[in-house]
Protein backbone atom coordinates (compact mmCIF):
# COMPACT_ATOMS: atom_id res chain seq x y z
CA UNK A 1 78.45 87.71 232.46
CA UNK A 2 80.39 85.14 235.16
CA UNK A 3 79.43 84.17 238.54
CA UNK A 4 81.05 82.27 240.92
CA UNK A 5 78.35 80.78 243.17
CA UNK A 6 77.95 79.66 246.81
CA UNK A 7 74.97 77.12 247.71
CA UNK A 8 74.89 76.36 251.59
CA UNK A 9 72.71 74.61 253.12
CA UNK A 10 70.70 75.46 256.93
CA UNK A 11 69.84 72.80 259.15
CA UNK A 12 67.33 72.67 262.28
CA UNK A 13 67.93 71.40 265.60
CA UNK A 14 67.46 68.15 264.53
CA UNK A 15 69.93 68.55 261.48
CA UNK A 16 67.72 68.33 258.67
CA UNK A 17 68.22 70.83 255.75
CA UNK A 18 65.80 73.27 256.49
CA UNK A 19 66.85 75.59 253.43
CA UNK A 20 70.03 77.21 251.28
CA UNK A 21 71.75 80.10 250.88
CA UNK A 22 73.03 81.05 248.03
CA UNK A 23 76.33 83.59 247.44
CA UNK A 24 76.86 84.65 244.03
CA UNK A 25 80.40 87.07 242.93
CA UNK A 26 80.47 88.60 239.56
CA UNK A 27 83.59 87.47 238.19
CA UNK A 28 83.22 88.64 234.69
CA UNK A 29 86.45 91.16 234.47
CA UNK A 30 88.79 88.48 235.79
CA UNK A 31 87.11 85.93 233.62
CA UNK A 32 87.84 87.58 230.68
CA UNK A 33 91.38 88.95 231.68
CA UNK A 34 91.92 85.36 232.09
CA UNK A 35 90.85 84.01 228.59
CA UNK A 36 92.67 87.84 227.16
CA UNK A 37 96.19 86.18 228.80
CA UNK A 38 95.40 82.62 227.48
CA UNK A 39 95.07 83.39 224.15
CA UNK A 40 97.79 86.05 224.67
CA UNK A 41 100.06 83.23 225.85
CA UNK A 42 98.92 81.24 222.79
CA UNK A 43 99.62 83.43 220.30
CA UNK A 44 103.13 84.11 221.82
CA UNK A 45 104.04 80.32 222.00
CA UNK A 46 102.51 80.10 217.89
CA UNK A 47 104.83 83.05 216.79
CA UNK A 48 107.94 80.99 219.12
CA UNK A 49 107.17 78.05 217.17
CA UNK A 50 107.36 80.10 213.58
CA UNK A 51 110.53 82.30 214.34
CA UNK A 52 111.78 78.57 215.87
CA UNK A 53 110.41 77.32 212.29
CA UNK A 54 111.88 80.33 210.51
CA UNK A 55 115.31 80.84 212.23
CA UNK A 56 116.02 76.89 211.33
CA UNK A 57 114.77 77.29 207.10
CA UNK A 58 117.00 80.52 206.84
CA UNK A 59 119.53 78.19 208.38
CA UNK A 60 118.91 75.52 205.86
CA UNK A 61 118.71 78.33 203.13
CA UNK A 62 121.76 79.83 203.94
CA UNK A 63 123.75 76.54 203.71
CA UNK A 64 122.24 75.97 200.11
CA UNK A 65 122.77 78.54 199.13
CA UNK A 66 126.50 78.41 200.18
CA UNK A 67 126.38 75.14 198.74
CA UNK A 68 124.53 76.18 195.45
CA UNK A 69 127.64 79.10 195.39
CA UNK A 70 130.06 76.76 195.69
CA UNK A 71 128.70 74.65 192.88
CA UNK A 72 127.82 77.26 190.69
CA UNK A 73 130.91 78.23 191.14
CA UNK A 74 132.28 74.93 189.75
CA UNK A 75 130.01 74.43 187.51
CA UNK A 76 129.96 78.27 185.94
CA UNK A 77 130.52 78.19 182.14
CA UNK A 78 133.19 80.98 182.56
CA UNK A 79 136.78 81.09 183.72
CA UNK A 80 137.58 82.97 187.21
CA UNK A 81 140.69 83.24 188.59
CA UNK A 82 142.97 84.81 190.57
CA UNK A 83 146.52 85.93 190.13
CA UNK A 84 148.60 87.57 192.89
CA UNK A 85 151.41 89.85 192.18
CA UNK A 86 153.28 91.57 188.94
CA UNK A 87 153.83 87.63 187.88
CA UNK A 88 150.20 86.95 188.02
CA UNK A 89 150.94 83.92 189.97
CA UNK A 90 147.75 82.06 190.40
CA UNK A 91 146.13 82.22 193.60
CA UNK A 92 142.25 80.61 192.48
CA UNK A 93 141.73 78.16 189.88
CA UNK A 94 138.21 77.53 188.43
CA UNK A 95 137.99 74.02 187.16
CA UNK A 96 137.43 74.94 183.86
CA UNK A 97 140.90 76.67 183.65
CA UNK A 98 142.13 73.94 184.84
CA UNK A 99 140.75 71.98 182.14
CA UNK A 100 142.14 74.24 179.53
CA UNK A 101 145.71 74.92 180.32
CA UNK A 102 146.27 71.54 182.24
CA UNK A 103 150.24 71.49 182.71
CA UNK A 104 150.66 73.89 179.75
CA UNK A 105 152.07 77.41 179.71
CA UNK A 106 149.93 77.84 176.24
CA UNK A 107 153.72 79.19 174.36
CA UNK A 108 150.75 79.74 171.63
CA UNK A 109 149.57 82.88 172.76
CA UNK A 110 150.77 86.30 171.59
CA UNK A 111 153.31 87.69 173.33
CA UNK A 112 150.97 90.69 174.17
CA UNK A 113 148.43 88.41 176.01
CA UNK A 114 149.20 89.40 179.75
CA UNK A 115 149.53 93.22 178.92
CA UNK A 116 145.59 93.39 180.16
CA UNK A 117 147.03 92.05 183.49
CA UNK A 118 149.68 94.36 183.43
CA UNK A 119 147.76 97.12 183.17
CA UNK A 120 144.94 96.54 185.48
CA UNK A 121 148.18 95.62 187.90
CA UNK A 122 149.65 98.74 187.64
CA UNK A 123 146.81 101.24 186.80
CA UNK A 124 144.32 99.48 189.31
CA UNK A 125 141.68 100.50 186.90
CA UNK A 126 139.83 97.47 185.03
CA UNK A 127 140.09 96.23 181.80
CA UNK A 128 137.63 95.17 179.52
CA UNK A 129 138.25 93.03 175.92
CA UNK A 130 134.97 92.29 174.58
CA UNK A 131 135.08 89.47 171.89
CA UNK A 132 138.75 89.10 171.63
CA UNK A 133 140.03 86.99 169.39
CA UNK A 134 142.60 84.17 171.02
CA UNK A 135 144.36 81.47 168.57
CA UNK A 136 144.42 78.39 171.13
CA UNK A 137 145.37 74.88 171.25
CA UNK A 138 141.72 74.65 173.15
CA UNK A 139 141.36 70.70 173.49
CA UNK A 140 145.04 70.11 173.60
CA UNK A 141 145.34 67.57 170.33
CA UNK A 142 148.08 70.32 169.08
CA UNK A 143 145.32 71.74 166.56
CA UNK A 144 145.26 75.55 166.74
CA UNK A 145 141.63 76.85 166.92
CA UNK A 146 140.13 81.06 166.58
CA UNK A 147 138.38 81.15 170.25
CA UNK A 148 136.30 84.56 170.58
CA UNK A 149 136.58 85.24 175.11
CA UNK A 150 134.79 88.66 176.73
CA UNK A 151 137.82 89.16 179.43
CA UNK A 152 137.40 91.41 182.28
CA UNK A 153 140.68 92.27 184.54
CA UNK A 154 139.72 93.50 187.95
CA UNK A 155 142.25 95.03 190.24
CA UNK A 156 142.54 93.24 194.01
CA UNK A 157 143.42 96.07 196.75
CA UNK A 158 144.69 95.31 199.88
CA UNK A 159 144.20 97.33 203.62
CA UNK A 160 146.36 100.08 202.34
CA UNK A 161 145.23 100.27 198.70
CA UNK A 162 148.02 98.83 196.65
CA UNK A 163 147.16 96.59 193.81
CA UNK A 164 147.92 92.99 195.13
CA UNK A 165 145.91 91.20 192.38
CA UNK A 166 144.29 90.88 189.72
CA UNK A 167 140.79 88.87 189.41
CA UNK A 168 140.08 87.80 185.66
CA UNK A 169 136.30 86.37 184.68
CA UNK A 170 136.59 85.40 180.76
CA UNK A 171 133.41 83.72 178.97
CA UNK A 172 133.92 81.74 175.69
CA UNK A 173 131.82 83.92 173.22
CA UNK A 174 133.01 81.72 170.49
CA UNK A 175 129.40 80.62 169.77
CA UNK A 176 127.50 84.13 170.57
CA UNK A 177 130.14 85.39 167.83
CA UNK A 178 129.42 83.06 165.06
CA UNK A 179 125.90 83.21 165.88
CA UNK A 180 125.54 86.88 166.24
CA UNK A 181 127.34 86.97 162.66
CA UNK A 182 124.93 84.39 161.84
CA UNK A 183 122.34 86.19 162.69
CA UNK A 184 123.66 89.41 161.08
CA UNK A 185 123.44 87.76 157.57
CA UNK A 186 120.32 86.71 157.98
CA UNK A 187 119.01 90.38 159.54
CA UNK A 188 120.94 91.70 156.19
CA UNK A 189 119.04 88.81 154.26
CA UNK A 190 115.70 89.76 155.59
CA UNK A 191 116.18 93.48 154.86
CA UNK A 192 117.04 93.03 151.44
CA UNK A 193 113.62 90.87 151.09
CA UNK A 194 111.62 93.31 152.82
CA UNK A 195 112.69 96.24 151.34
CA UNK A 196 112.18 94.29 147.72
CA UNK A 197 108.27 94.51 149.00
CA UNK A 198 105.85 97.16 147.91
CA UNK A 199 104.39 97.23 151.38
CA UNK A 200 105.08 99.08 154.93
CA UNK A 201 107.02 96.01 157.42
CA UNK A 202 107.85 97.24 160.81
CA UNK A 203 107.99 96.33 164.30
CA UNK A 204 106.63 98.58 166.92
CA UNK A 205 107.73 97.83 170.97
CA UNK A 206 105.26 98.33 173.73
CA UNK A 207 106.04 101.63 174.09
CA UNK A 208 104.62 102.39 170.88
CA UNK A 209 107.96 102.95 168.98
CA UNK A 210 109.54 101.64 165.68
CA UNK A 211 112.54 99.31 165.96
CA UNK A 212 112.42 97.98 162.57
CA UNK A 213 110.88 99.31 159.45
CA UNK A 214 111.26 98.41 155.52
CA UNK A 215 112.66 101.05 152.66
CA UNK A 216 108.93 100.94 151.83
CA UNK A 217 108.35 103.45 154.70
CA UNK A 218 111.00 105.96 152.66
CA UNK A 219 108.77 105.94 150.11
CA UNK A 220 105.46 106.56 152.07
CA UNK A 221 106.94 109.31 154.74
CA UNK A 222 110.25 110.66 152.88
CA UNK A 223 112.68 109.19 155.54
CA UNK A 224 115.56 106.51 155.87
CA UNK A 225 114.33 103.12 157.86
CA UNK A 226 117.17 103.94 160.09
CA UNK A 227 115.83 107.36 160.88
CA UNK A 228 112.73 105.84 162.03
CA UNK A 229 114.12 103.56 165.02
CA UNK A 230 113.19 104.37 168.25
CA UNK A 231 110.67 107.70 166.81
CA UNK A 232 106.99 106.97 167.89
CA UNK A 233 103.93 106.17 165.88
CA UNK A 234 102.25 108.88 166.73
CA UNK A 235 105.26 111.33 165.16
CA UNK A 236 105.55 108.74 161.97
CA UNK A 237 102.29 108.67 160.78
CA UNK A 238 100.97 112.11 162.10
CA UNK A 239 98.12 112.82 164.52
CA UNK A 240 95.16 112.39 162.05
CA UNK A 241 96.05 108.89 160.78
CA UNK A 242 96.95 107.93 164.54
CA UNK A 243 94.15 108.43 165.72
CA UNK A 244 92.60 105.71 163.54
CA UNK A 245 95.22 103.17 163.88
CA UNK A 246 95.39 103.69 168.12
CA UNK A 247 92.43 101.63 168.47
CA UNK A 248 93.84 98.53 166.51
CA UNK A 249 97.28 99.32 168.08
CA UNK A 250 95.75 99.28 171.77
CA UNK A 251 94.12 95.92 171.17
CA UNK A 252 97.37 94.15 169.36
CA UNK A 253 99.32 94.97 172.77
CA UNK A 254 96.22 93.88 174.73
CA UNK A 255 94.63 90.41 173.35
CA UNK A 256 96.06 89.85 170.15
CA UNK A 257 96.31 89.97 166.31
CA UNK A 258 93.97 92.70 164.96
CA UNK A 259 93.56 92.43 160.85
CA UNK A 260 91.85 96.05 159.39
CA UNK A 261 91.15 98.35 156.62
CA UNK A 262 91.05 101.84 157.03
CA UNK A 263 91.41 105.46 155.31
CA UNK A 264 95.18 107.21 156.31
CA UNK A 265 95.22 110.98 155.99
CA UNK A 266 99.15 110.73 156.42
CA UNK A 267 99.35 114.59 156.04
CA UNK A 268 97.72 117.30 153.34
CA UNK A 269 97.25 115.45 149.73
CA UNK A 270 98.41 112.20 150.91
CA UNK A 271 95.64 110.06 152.02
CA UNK A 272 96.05 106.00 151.26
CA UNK A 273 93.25 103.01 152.03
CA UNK A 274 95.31 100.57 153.76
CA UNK A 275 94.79 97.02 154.62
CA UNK A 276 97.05 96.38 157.96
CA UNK A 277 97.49 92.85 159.73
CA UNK A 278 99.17 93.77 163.07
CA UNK A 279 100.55 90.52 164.93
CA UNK A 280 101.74 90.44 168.75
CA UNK A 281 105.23 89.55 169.61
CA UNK A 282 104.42 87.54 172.78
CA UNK A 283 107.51 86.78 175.06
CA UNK A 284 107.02 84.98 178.55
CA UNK A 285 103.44 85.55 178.17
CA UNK A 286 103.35 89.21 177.58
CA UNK A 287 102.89 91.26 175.12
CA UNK A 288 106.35 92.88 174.04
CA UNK A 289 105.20 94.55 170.51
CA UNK A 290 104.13 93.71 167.17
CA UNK A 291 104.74 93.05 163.55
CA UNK A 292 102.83 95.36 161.37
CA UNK A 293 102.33 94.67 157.44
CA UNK A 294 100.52 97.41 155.55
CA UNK A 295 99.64 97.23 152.18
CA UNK A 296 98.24 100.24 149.95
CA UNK A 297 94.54 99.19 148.49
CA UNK A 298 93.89 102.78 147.23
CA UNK A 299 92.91 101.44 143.65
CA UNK A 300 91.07 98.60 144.47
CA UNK A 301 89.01 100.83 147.01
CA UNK A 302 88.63 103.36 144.55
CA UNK A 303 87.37 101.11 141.65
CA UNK A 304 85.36 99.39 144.47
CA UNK A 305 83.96 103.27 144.39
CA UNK A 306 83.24 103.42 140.87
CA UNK A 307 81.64 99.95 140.52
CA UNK A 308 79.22 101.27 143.53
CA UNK A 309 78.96 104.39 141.49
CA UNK A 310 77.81 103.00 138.50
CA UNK A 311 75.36 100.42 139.87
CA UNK A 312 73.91 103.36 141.97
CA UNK A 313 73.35 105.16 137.96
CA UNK A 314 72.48 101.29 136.74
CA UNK A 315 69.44 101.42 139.07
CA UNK A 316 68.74 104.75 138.17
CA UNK A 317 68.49 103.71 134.23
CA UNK A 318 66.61 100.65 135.45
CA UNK A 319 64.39 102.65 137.12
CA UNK A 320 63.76 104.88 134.12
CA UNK A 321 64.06 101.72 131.84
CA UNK A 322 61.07 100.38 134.01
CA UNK A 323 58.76 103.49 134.00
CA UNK A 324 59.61 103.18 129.86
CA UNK A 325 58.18 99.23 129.67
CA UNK A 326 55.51 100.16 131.61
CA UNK A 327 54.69 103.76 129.56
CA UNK A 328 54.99 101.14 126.57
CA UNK A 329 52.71 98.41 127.95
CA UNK A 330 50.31 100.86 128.19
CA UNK A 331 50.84 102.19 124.55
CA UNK A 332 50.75 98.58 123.22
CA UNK A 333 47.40 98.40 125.41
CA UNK A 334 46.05 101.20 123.72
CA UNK A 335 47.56 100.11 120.09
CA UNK A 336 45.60 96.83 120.92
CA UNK A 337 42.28 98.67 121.48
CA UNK A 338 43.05 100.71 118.59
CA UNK A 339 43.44 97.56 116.16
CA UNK A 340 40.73 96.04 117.83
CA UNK A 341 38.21 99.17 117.28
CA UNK A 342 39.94 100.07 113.73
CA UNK A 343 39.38 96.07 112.33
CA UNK A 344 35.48 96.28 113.73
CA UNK A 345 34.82 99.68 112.30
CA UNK A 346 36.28 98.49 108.78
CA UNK A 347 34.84 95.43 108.79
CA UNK A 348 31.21 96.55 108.03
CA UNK A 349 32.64 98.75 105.17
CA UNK A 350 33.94 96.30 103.74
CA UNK A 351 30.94 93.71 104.43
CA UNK A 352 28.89 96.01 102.03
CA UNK A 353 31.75 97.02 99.22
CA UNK A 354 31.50 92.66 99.07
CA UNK A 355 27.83 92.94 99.53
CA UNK A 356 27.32 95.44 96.61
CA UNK A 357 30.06 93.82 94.28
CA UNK A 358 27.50 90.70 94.10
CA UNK A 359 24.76 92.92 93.74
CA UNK A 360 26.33 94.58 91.05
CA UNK A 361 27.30 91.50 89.15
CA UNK A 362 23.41 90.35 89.41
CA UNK A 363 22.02 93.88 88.06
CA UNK A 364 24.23 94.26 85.36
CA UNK A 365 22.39 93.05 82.42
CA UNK A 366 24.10 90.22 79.90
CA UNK A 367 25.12 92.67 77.61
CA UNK A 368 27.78 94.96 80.05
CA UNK A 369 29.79 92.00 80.71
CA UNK A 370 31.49 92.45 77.78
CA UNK A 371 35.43 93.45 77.43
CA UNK A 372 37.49 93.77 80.68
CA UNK A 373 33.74 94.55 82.64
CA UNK A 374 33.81 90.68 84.02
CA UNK A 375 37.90 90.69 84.59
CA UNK A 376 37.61 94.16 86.47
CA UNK A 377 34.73 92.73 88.89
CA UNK A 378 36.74 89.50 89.70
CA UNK A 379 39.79 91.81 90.45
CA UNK A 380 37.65 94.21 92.68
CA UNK A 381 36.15 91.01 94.39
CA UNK A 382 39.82 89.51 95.29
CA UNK A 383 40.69 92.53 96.50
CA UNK A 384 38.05 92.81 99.01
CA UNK A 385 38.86 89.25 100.18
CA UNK A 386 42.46 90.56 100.56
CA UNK A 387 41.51 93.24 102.19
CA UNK A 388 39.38 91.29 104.51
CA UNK A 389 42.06 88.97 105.36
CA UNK A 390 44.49 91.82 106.09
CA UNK A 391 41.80 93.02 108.76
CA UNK A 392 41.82 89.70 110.08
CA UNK A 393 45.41 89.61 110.83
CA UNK A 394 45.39 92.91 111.97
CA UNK A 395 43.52 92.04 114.87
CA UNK A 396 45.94 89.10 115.70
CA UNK A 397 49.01 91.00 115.44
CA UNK A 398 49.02 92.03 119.00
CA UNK A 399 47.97 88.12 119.85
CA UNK A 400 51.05 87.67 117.92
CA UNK A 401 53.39 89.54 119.73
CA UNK A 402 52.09 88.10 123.02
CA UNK A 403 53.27 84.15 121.74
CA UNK A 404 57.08 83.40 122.77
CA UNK A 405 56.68 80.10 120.61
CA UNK A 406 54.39 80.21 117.41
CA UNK A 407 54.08 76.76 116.13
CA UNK A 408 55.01 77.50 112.26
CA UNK A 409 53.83 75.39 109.32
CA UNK A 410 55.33 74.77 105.66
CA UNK A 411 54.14 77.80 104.07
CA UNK A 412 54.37 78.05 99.87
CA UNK A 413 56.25 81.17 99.02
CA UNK A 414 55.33 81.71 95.56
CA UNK A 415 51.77 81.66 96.56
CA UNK A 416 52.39 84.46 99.63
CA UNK A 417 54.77 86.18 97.12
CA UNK A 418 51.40 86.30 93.89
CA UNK A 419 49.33 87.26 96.64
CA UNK A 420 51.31 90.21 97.70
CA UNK A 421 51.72 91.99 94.12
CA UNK A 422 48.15 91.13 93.35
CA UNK A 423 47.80 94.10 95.90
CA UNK A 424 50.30 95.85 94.49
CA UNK A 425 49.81 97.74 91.14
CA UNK A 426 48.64 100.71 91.69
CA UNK A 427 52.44 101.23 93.43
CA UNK A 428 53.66 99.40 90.25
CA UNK A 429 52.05 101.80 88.27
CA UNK A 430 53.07 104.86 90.30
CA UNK A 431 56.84 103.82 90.25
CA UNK A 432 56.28 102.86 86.40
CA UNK A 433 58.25 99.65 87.76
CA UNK A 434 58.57 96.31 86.82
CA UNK A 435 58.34 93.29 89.30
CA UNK A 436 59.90 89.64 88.30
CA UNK A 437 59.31 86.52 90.27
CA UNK A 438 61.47 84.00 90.49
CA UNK A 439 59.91 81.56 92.69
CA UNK A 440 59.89 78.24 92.35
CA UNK A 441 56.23 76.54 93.55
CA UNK A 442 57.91 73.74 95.54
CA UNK A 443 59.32 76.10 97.86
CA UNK A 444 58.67 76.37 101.64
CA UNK A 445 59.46 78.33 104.43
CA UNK A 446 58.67 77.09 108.10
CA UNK A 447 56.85 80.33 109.48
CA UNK A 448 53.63 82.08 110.62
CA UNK A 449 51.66 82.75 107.68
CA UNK A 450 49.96 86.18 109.30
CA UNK A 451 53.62 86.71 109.89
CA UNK A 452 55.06 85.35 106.45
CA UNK A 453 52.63 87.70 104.04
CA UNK A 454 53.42 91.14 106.19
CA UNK A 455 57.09 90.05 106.07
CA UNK A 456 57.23 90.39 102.09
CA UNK A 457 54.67 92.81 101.57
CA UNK A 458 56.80 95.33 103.68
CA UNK A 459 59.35 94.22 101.51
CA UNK A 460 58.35 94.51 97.89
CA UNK A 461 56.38 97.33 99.23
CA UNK A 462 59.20 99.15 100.72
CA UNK A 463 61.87 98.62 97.58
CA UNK A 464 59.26 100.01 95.54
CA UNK A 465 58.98 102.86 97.62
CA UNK A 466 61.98 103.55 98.59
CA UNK A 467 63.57 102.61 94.60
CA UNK A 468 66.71 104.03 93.08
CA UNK A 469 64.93 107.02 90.76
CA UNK A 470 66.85 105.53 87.57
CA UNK A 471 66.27 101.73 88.63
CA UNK A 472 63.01 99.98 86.59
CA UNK A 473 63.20 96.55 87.70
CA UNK A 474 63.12 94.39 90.57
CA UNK A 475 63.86 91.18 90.79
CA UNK A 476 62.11 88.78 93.84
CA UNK A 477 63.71 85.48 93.85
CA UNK A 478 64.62 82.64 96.14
């Protein structure tokens, strides 16, 4: 709130202040009706000062831009003139024309060349010549050169609407010509290459329609490239495969290049794994379209199919292959107990056949040993030997197995060989076959001797078995 206050002081008699009063006026409402008009008057002078500030730039503005006019005007890379009655008299010269025809009256032109005027004279409608073709003297060395001008005749009315003119703007298209014919071979140049290419090429706008595509696309959807332009994705392709492409398509025209793989159902019966790279066709900073390049993977996705299919069955087999090795570990376990139990039972069998041979040969008195008695105990004595031995390298045979590298030693063959068919006649005599060795005693073989006698006795053994019925001999030699 705002006072206004009074302080007066009261004297005595003798004029000494004795005490005050004090008068105090609320003066809040005029207070703040006063600081209400000052900013008021404030704000008024600020928005005097802009229109002041703004009156004197569109001022300024206005005469540059008449000035910018008038030199665009002269500088303009087109011809504007104007030509006043049925002679087309000129009225305005642009410098430019001025530059061209000089003092000439250009006797090079057709004789047709002012008909445009004379019909946009008398018709008063305007006439247009788009890229017309002018034979001119252009740089006035007497040289005759093609010039390509867009010409546009526009009728001048006056008050009462009678043709009094004729206003002609003509741009030298000479270069936008050659350059759009330029261009035009190298479109037709780029079509043949990308219709030589077994993949889809298009461009798609931002509206999601084609406005280019390859002869590839004939072959995918059954229509003419041209037939395509300006038709939208969506109708292309079909709604199925759309709606896995709009994703990709939605980012392209938002942040840029997408690259993809994907599964097209096209339509019934026609589905293709693509791989698509679409690129952004940025203009100005925006997004305007995209290139698309799709290429059909189908096979390589479908033998990338089988090759998963078949190392899904491969680890199938492996798994069965593994429950085999270990079903056969635990046979050759219980092949190794087997050997193990069968060499310890036989073992004491044999012990006493050996035990009683020697017994034998002490009991029999002087007089027995006599004839093949003496040869026939020898034999039955080697033979248990044998046999023991063949007990002892049963029981290594698994040990055997169980070495990757089995130092071997210089082993004589003819010896392994005699040992062999000393335990082998009573096959000899079953086959009524006959058995010649022809091994020389110098000769050596670098191998596991529990190894090197199973090795031939499976062999003799087995041709003797296994003989030709009207075959008698054999023949072992090295």
């Amino acid at each position: 709130m705002y006072w206004n206050f009074v302080y007066q002081p009261l004297r005595g008699e003798d004029g000494q202040v004795t005490g005050v009063t004090v008068v105090a006026t609320e003066v809040t409402d005029q207070m703040l009706a006063r600081q209400q008009m000052q900013q008021l008057n404030q704000e008024l002078e600020a928005r005097v000062r802009v229109r002041t500030r703004e009156a004197e730039m569109t001022r300024q503005e206005v005469e540059r831009n008449r000035q910018r006019l008038d030199q665009a005007f002269r500088q303009a890379l087109f011809y504007l003139n104007l030509y006043r009655g049925p002679d087309h008299v000129f009225k305005l010269v642009h410098p430019l024309t001025q530059q061209l025809f000089g003092e000439r009256v250009l006797p090079e032109l057709a004789e047709d060349a002012h008909r445009p005027f004379d019909l946009a004279y008398t018709t008063g409608e305007p006439q247009h010549h788009p890229e017309l073709l002018t034979t001119i003297d252009q740089t006035g060395d007497g040289k005759l050169r093609e010039v390509y001008f867009d010409i546009m005749h526009q009728p001048l009315f006056d008050a009462q609407g009678r043709v009094e003119g004729v206003l002609t703007l003509s741009v030298d298209a000479t270069e936008r010509v050659r350059a759009g014919r330029a261009s035009e071979a190298a479109t037709h140049r780029l079509r043949l290459l990308t219709d030589a290419l077994p993949v889809l090429i298009g461009y798609v706008d931002r509206a999601q329609k084609y406005r280019f595509a390859n002869q590839a696309y004939q072959l995918w959807f059954g229509h003419e490239p041209d037939h395509l332009l300006g038709c939208p994705v969506r109708e292309v392709v079909g709604e199925a495969a759309y709606q896995v492409i709009k994703p990709y398509i939605e980012r392209v025209l938002d942040s840029g290049r997408v690259d993809f793989e994907a599964t097209m159902p096209y339509c019934e019966n026609f589905t293709r794994h693509i791989r698509s790279s679409y690129v952004p066709d940025v203009r100005g900073g925006a997004v305007v379209g995209f290139y698309t390049l799709t290429s059909d993977i189908s096979e390589q996705v479908e033998a990338r199919q089988h090759v998963d299919t078949l190392n899904q069955e491969l680890a199938v087999f492996n798994e069965e292959l593994l429950e085999i090795n270990t079903q056969l570990t635990r046979t050759n376990v219980d092949l190794d107990n087997f050997i193990y139990t069968a060499s310890h039972d036989l073992k004491a069998p044999i012990s006493n056949i050996e035990g009683l041979l020697l017994a034998l040969g002490h009991e029999l008195p002087s007089e027995a040993l006599v004839g093949d008695v003496p040869e026939i105990l020898l034999l039955m004595q080697n033979a248990t030997e044998r046999f023991k031995r063949t007990i002892t390298y049963l029981t290594e045979v698994s040990k055997l197995q169980k070495e990757h590298a089995q130092p071997p030693t210089q082993l004589p063959l003819a010896a392994v060989v005699e040992e062999v068919r000393l335990d082998l006649p009573p096959l000899v005599q079953q086959t009524q076959a006959q058995l010649v060795v022809d091994v020389p005693p110098t000769a050596h073989l670098p191998f596991s001797k529990k190894n090197l006698r199973s090795v031939v006795y499976n062999l003799l053994s087995n041709a003797l078995k296994y003989h030709h019925p009207g075959r008698t001999h054999g023949r072992c030699k090295y």
